[in-house]
Every structure is written in C-alpha cells, then in structure tokens.
Protein backbone atom coordinates (compact mmCIF):
# COMPACT_ATOMS: atom_id res chain seq x y z
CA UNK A 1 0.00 0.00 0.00
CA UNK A 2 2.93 2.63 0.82
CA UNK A 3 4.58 2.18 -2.41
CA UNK A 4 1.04 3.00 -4.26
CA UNK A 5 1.22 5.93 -2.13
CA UNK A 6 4.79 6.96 -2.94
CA UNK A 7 4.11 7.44 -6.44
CA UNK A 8 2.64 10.73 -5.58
CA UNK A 9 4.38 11.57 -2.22
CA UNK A 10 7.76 9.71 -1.82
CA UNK A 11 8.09 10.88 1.82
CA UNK A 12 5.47 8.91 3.07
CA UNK A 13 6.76 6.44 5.45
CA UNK A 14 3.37 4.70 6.98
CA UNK A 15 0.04 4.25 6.98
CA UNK A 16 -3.03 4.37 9.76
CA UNK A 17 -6.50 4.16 10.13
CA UNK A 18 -8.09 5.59 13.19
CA UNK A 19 -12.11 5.02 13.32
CA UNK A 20 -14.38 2.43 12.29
CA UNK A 21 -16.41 1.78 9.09
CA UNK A 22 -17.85 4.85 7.69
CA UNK A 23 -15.98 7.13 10.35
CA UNK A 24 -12.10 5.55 9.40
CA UNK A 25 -10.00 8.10 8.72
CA UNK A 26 -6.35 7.80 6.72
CA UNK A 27 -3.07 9.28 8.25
CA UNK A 28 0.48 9.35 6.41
CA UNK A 29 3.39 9.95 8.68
CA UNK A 30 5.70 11.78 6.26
CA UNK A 31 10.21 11.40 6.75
CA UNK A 32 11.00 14.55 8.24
CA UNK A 33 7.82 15.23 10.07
CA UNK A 34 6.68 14.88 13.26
CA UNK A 35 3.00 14.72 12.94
CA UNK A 36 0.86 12.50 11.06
CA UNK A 37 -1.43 14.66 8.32
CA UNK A 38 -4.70 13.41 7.04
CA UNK A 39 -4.75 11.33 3.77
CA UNK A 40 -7.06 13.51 2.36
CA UNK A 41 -4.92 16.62 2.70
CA UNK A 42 -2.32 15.13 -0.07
CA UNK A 43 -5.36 15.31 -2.51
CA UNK A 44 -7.74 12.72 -4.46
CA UNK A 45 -5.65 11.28 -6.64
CA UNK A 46 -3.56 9.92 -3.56
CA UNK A 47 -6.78 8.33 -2.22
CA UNK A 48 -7.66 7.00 -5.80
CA UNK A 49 -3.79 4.92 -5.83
CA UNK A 50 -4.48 3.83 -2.36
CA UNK A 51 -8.11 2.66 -3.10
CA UNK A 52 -6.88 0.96 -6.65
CA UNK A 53 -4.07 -0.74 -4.04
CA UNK A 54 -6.32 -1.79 -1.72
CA UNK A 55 -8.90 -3.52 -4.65
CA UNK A 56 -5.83 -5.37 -6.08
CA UNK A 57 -5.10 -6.82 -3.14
CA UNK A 58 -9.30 -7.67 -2.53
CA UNK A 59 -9.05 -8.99 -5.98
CA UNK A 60 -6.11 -11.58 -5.86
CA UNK A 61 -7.07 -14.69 -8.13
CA UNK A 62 -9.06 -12.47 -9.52
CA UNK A 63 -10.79 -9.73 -12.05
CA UNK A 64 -10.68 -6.08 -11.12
CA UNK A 65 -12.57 -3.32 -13.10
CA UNK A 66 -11.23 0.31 -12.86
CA UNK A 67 -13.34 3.17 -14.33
CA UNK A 68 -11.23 5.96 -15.65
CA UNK A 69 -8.37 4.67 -13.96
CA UNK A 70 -6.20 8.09 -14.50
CA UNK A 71 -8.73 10.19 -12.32
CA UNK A 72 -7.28 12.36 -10.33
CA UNK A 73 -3.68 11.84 -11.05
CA UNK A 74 -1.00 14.58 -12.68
CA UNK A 75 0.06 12.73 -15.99
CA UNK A 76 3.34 12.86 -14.63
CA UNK A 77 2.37 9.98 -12.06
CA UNK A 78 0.84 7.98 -14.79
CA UNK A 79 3.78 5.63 -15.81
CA UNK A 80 4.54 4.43 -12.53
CA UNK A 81 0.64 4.04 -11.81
CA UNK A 82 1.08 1.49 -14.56
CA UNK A 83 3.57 0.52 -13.64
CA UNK A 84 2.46 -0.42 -9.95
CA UNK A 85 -1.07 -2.11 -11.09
CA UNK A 86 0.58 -4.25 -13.51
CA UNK A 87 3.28 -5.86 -11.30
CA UNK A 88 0.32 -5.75 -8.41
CA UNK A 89 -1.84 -7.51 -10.87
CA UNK A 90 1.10 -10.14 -11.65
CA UNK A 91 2.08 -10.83 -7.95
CA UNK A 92 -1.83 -11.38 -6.94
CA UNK A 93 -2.80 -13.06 -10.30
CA UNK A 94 -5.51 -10.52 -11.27
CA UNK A 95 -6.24 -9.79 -14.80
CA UNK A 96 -7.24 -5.70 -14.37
CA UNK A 97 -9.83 -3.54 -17.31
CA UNK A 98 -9.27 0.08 -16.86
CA UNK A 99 -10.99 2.29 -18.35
CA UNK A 100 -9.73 5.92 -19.91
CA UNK A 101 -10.54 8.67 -21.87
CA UNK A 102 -6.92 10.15 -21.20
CA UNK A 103 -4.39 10.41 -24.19
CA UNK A 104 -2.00 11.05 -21.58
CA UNK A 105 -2.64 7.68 -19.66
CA UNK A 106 -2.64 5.74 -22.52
CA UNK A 107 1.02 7.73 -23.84
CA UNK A 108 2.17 6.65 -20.25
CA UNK A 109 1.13 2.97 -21.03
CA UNK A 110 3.20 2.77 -23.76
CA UNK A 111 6.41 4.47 -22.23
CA UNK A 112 5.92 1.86 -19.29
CA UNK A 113 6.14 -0.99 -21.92
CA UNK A 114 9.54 0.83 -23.53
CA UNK A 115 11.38 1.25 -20.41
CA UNK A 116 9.80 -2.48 -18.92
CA UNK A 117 9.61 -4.72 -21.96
CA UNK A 118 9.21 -7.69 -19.65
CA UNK A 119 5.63 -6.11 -19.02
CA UNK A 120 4.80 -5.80 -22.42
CA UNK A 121 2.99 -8.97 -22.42
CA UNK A 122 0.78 -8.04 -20.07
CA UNK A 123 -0.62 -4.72 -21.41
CA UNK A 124 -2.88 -4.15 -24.32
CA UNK A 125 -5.48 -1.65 -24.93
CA UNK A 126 -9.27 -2.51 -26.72
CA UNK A 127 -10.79 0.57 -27.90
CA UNK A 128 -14.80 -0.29 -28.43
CA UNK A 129 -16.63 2.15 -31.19
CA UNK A 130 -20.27 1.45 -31.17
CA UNK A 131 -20.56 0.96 -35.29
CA UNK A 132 -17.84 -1.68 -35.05
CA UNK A 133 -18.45 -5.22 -35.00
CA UNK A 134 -15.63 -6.18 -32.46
CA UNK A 135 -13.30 -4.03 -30.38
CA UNK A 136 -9.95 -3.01 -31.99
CA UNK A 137 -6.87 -4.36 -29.94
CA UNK A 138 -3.49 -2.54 -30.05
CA UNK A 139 -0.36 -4.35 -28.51
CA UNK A 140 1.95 -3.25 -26.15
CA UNK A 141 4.01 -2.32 -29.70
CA UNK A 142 1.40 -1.17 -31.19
CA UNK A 143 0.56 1.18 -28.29
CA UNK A 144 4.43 2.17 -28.53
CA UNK A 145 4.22 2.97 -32.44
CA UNK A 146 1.54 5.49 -31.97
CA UNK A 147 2.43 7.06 -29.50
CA UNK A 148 5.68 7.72 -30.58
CA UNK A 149 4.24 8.94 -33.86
CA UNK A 150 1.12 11.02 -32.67
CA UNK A 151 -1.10 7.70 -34.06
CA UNK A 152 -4.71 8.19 -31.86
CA UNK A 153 -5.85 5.14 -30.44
CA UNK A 154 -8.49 6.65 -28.71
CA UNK A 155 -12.57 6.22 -29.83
C-alpha cells in the first residue's frame, strides 16, 4: 500500500487508520515530520492509488474493473501508476480492465512498456466504437508505435 502511495508523495513512510467503518480516517506519517497529516490533505488522486491498491489486493485470483483509472492523477504519475497495477496484478494473479478517456494515460502505457519490456505482455489496450463489429486491440508495440508517432488510439 505505501509504495502506491509513494508514487505521488515519496516521503510517506506509513500508513493508519483511526475510526471504524464509515468514520475511518487515513493518516500518512511523512520522513522529516513529526505529525501525522490526514490522507485527504495530499489530494484525491492519492486516495484514488491507495483505493486501486487496496482492490488489487481484494481482488487476488481475480478480475478487477477500474473506471477511468487516470482520475485524479497529474500525468506525470501515470507511468509508474502502470507501472504499480501491472506488477500488483502479476504478484496477486488478477487480470485488471481500466478504463480511460486520457491520451496522456494511454502515452504513459506505452512508455511503461519501452522502459519495462518484460511487461509488455501483459498490457494491451481494446478501444470499443459502437458501429464496429468487435473491439480493436493494439499491442503493447502497437501502443508504442503510436504514440511515438502522434497515431490516436483513442474512440
């Protein structure tokens, strides 16, 4: 779970829950700090990695479904966002669908699969257009080729 966090705040050093159930509230004790802050206070996309952490890890032998999977993140996170769900998804044998609308998220997938080829077998991307028969699947090189050459993949 910390190293989902990291990916947006690298100082974070652990993780608590105080509460119960509906009234549970996160804390981050960050290096260099001597107070814990709220979760919240980091911003949402923090609580979207630690929520798409926690699902993997509900989801082991499993299928996981992530709607717009990019929400809330700076596209500068995106790449190791991959990067964490797919060797998540590896560890805890779950085969993830995320959704995105984000030209940015799917540019990070592909620069995940150039600097990890060993993880290039385990990314593709479907995109579904309503007046097609069947969805159109790109490869982890094919998601690499346009990218690289401004190629949208998008519907």
């Amino acid at each position: 779970m910390i190293a989902a966090l990291q990916i947006i705040e690298p100082d974070i050093q652990r993780l608590a829950f105080t509460g119960q159930g509906s009234e549970s509230t996160a804390f981050v004790k960050l290096k260099g700090e001597e107070q814990r802050i709220p979760l919240g206070s980091l911003g949402d996309g923090i609580g979207r990695l630690l929520a798409q952490a926690i699902y993997l890890a509900l989801s082991a032998k499993g299928v996981l479904l992530i709607d717009e999977v990019d929400t809330g993140l700076h596209h500068s996170t995106m790449e190791s966002m991959w990067r964490f769900i797919i060797e998540s998804a590896r560890r805890l044998d779950v085969q993830v669908f995320a959704t995105s609308h984000s030209g940015d998220c799917i540019r990070a997938l592909a620069w995940l699969q150039t600097d990890r080829p060993d993880l290039a077998s385990d990314i593709s991307v479907h995109r579904i257009d309503k007046a097609a028969q069947a969805a159109v699947r790109y490869s982890a090189a094919d998601i690499e080729i346009a990218a690289r050459h401004h190629i949208e993949v998008r519907g």
